[in-house]
N, C-alpha and C. Protein backbone atom coordinates (compact mmCIF):
# COMPACT_ATOMS: atom_id res chain seq x y z
N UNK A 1 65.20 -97.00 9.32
CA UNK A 1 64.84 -96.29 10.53
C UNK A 1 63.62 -96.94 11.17
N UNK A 2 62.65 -97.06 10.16
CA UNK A 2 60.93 -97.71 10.91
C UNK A 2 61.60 -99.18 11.60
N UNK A 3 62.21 -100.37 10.94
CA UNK A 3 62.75 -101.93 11.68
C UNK A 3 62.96 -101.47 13.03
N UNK A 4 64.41 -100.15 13.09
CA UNK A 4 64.92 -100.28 14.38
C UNK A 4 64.07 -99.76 15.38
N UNK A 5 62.71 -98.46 15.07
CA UNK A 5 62.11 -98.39 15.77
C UNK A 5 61.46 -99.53 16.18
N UNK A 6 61.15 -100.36 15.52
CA UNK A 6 59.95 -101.47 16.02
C UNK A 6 61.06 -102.34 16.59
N UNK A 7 62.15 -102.71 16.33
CA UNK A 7 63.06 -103.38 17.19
C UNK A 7 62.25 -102.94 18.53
N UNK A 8 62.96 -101.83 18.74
CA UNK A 8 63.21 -100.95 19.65
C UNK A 8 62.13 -100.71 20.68
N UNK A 9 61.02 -100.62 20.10
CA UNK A 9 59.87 -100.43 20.75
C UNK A 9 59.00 -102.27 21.33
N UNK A 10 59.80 -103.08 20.86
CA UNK A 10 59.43 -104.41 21.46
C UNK A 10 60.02 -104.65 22.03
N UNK A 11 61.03 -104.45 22.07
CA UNK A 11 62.30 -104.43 23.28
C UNK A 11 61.73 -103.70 24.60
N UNK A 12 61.22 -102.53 24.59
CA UNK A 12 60.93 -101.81 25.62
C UNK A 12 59.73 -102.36 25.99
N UNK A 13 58.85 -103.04 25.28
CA UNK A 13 57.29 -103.27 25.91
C UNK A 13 57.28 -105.18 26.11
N UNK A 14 58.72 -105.60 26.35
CA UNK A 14 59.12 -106.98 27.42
C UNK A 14 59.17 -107.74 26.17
N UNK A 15 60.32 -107.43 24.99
CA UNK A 15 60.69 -108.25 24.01
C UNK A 15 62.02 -108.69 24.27
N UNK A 16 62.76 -108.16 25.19
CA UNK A 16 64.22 -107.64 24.78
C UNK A 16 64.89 -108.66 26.52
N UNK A 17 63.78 -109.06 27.11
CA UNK A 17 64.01 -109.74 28.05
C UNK A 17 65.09 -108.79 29.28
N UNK A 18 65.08 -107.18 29.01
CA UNK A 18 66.10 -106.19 30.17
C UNK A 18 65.55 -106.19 31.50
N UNK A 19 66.29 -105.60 31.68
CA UNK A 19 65.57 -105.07 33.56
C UNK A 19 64.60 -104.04 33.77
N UNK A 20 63.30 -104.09 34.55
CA UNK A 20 62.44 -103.48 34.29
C UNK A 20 62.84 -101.98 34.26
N UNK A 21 63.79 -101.70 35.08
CA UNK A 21 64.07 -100.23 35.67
C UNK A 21 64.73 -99.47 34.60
N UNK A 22 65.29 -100.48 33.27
CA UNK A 22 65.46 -99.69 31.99
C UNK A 22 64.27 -99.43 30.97
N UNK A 23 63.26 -99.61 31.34
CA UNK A 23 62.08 -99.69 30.06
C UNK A 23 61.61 -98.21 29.95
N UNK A 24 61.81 -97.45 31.13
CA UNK A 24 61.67 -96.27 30.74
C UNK A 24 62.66 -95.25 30.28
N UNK A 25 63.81 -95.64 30.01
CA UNK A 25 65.04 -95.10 29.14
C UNK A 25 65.15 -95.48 27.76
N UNK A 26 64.77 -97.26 27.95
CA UNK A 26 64.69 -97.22 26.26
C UNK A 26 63.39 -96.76 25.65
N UNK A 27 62.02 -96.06 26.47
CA UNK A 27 61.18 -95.53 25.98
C UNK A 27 61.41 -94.43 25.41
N UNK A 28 62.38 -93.61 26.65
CA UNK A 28 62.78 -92.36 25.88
C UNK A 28 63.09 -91.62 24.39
N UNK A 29 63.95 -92.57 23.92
CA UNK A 29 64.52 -92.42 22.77
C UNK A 29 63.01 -92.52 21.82
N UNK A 30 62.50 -93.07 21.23
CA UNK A 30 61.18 -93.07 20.25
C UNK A 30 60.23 -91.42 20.63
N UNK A 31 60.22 -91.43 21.97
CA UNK A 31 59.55 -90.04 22.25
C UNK A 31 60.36 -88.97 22.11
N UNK A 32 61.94 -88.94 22.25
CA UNK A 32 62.66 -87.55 22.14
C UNK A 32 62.91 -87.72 20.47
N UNK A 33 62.21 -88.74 19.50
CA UNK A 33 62.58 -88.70 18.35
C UNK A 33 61.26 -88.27 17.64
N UNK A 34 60.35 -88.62 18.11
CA UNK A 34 58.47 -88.00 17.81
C UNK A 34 58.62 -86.31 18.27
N UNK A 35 59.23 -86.08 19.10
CA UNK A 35 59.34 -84.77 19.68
C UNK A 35 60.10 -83.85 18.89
N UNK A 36 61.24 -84.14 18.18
CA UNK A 36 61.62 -83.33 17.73
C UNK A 36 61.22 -83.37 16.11
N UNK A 37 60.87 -84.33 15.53
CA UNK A 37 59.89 -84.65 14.64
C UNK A 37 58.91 -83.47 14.39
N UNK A 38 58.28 -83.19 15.81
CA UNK A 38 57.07 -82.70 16.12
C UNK A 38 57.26 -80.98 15.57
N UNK A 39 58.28 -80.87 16.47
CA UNK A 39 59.16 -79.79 16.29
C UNK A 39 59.32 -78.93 15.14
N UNK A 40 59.90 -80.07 14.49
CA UNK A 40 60.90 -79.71 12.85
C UNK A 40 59.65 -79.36 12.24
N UNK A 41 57.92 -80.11 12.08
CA UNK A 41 57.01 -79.68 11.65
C UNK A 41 56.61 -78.88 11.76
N UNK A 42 56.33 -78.43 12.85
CA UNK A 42 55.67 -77.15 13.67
C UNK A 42 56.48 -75.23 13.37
N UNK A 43 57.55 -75.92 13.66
CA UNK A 43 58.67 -74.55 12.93
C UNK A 43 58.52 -74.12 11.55
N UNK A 44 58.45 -75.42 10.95
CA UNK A 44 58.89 -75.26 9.35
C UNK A 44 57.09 -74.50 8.86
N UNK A 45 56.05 -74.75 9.31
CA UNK A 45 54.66 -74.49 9.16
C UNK A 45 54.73 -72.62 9.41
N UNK A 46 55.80 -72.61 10.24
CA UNK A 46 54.78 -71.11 11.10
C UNK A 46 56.38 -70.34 10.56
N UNK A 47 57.55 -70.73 10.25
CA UNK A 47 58.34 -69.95 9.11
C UNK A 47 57.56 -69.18 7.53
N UNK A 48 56.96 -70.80 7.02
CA UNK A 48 56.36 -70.59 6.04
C UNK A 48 54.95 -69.55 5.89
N UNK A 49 54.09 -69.50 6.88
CA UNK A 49 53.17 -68.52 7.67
C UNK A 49 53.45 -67.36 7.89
N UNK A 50 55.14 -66.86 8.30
CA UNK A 50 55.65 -65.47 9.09
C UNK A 50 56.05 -65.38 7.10
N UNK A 51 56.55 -66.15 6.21
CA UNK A 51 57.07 -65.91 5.17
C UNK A 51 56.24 -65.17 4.17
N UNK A 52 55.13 -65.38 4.35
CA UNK A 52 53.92 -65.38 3.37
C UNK A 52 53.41 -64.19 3.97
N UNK A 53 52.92 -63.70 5.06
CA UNK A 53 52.63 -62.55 5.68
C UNK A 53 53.62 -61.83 5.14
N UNK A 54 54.77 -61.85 5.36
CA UNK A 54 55.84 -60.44 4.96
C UNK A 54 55.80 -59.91 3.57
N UNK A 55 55.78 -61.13 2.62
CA UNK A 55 55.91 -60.95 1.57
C UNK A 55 54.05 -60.11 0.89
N UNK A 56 53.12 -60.62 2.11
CA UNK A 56 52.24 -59.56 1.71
C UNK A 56 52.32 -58.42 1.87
N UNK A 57 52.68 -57.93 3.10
CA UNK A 57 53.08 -56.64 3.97
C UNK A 57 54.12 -56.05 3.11
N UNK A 58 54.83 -56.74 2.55
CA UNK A 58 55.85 -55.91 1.43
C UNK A 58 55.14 -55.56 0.19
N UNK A 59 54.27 -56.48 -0.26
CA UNK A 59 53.35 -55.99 -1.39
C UNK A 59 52.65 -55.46 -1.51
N UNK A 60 52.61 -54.74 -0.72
CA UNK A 60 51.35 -53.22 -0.25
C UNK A 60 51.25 -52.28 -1.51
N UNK A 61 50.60 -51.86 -2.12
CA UNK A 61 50.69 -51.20 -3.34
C UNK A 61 49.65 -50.22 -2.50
N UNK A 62 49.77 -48.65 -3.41
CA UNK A 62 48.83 -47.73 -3.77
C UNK A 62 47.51 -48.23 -4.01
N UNK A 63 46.32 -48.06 -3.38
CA UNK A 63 44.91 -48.03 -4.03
C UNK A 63 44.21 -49.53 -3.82
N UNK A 64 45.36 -50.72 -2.96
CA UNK A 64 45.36 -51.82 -2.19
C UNK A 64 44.25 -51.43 -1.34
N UNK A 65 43.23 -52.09 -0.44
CA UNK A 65 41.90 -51.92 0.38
C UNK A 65 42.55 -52.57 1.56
N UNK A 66 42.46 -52.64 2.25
CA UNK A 66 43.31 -53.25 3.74
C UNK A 66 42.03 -53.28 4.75
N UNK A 67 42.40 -54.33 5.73
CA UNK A 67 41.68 -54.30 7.36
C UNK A 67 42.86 -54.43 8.08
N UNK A 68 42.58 -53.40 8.98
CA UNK A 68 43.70 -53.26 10.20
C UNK A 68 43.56 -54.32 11.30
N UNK A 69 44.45 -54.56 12.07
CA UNK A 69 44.00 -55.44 13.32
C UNK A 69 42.86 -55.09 13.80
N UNK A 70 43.00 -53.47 13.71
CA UNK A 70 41.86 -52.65 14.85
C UNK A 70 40.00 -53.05 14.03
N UNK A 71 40.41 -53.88 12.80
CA UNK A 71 39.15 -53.75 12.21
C UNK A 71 38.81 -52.50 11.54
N UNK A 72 39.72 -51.74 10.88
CA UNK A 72 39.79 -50.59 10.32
C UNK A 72 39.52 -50.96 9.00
N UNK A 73 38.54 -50.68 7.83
CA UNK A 73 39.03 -50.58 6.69
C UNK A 73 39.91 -49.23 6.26
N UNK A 74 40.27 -49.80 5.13
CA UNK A 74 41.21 -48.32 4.52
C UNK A 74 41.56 -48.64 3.50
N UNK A 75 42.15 -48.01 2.33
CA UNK A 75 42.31 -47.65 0.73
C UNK A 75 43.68 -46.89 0.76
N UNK A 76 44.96 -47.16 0.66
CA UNK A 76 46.58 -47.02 1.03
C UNK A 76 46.54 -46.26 -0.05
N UNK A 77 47.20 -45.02 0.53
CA UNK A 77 47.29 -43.98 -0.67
C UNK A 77 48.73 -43.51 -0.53
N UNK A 78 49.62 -44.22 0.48
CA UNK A 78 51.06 -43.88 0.36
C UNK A 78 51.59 -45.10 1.36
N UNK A 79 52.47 -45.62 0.48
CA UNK A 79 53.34 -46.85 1.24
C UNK A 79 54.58 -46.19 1.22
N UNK A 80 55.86 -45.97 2.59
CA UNK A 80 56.62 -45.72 2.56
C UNK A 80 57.49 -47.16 3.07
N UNK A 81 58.63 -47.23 2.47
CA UNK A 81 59.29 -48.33 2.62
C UNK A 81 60.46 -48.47 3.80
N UNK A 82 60.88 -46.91 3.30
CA UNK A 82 61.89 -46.61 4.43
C UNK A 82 62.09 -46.77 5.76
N UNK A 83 60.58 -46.19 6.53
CA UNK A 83 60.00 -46.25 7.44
C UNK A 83 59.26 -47.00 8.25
N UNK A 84 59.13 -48.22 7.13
CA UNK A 84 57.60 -49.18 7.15
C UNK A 84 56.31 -48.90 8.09
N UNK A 85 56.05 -47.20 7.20
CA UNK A 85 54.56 -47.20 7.39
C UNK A 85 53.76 -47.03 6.42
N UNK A 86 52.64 -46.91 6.49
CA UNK A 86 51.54 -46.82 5.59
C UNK A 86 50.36 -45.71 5.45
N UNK A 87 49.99 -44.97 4.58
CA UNK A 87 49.08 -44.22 5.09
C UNK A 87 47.89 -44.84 4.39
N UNK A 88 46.74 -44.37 4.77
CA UNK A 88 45.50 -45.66 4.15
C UNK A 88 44.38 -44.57 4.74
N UNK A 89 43.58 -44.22 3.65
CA UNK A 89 42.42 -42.88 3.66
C UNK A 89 41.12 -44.20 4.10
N UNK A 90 40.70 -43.62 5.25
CA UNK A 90 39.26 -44.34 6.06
C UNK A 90 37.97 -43.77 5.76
N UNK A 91 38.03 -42.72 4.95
CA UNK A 91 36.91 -42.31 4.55
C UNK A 91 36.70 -40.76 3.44
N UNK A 92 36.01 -41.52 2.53
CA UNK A 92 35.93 -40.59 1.41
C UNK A 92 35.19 -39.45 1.22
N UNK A 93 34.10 -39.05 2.45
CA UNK A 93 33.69 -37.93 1.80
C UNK A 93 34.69 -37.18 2.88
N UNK A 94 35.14 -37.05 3.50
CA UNK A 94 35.97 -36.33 4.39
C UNK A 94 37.51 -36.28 4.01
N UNK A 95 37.82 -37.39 3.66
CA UNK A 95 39.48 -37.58 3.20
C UNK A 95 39.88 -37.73 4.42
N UNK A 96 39.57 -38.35 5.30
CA UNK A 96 40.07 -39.10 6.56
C UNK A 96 41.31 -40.22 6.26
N UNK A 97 42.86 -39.87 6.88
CA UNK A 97 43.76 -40.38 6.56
C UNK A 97 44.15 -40.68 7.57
N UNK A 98 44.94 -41.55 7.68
CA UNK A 98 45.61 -42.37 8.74
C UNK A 98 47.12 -43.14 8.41
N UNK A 99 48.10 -42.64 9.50
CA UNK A 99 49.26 -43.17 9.62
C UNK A 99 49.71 -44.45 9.98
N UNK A 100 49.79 -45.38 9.36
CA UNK A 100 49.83 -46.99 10.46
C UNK A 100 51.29 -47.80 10.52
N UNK A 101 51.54 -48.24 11.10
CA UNK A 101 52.49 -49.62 10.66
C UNK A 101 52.20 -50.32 9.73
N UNK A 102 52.82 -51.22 9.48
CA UNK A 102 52.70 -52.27 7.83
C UNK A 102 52.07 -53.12 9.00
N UNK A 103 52.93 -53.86 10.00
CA UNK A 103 52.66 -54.55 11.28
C UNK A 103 51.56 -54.47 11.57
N UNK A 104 50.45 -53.74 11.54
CA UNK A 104 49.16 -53.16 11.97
C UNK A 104 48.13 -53.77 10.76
N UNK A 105 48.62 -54.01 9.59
CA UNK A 105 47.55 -54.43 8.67
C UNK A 105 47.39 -55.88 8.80
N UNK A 106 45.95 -56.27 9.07
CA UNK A 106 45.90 -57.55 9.44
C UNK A 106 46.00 -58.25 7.73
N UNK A 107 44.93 -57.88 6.74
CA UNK A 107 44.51 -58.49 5.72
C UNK A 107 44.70 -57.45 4.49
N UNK A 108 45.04 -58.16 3.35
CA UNK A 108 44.59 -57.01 2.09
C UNK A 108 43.40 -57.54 1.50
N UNK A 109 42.42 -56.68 1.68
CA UNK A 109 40.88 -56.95 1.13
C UNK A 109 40.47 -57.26 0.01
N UNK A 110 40.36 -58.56 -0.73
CA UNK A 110 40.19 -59.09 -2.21
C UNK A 110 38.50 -58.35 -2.32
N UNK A 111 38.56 -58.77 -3.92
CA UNK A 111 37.15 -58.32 -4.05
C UNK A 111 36.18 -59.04 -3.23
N UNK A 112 35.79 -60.08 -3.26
CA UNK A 112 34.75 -61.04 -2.71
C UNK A 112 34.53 -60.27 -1.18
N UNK A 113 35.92 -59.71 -0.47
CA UNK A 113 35.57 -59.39 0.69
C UNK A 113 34.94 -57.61 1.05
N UNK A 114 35.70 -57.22 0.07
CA UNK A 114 34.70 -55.73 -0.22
C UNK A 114 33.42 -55.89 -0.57
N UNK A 115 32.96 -56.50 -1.50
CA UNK A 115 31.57 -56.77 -1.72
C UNK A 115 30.94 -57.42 -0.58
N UNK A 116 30.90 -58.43 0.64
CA UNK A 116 30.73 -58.76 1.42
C UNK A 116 30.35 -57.19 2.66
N UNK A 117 31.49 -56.53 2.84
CA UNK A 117 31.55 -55.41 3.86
C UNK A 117 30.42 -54.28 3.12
N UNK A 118 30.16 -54.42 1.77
CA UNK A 118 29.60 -52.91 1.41
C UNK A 118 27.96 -53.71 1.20
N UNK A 119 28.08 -54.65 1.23
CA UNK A 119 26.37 -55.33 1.36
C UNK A 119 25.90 -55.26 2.42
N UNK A 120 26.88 -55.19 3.80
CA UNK A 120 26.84 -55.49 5.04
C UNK A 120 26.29 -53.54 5.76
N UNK A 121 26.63 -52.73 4.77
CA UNK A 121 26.42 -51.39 5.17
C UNK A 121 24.61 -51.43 5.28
């Protein structure tokens, strides 16, 4: 494949001895082949990205710490599957609960990042 590109690409830049008015057709081909190249990368990256998100959003457990898009923390005290929502208690001396989407949880909060937010109080 790399020879015929470089054929190909000396041909087009006055190897190939053609008519000028084809040099931008046989350019084409190397760019509609970088392009979809480009493509096949770019898809396969942000599949693997939408893949990895779901499979977090499905792993939502009980007693999991979450940040919402909204910048919400919360502590999931009922994952329903059926429905795909979530309920996630925002605050403990009150028992402040909240109904969300799975869709709505941006992050599940590792330790390093709880300790970070409760130093930050």
């Amino acid at each position: 494949m790399l020879p015929f590109l470089m054929n190909h690409l000396a041909f087009c830049f006055g190897g190939g001895g053609g008519r000028p008015e084809d040099a931008w057709r046989n350019m084409l081909i190397p760019l509609l082949i970088a392009m979809v190249a480009y493509f096949l990368i770019i898809g396969r990256f942000k599949k693997k990205q939408q893949r990895k998100r779901q499979d977090e959003l499905r792993g939502i457990k009980k007693n999991a710490r979450v940040m919402t898009i909204g910048g919400i923390y919360g502590t999931v005290v009922q994952s329903r599957d059926d429905d795909n929502k979530v309920v996630i208690k925002i605050d403990e001396t009150t028992n402040t609960r909240m109904t969300i989407s799975r869709s709505a949880i941006r992050t599940v909060v590792t330790g390093k990042e709880d300790e970070q937010e409760s130093s930050s109080k």
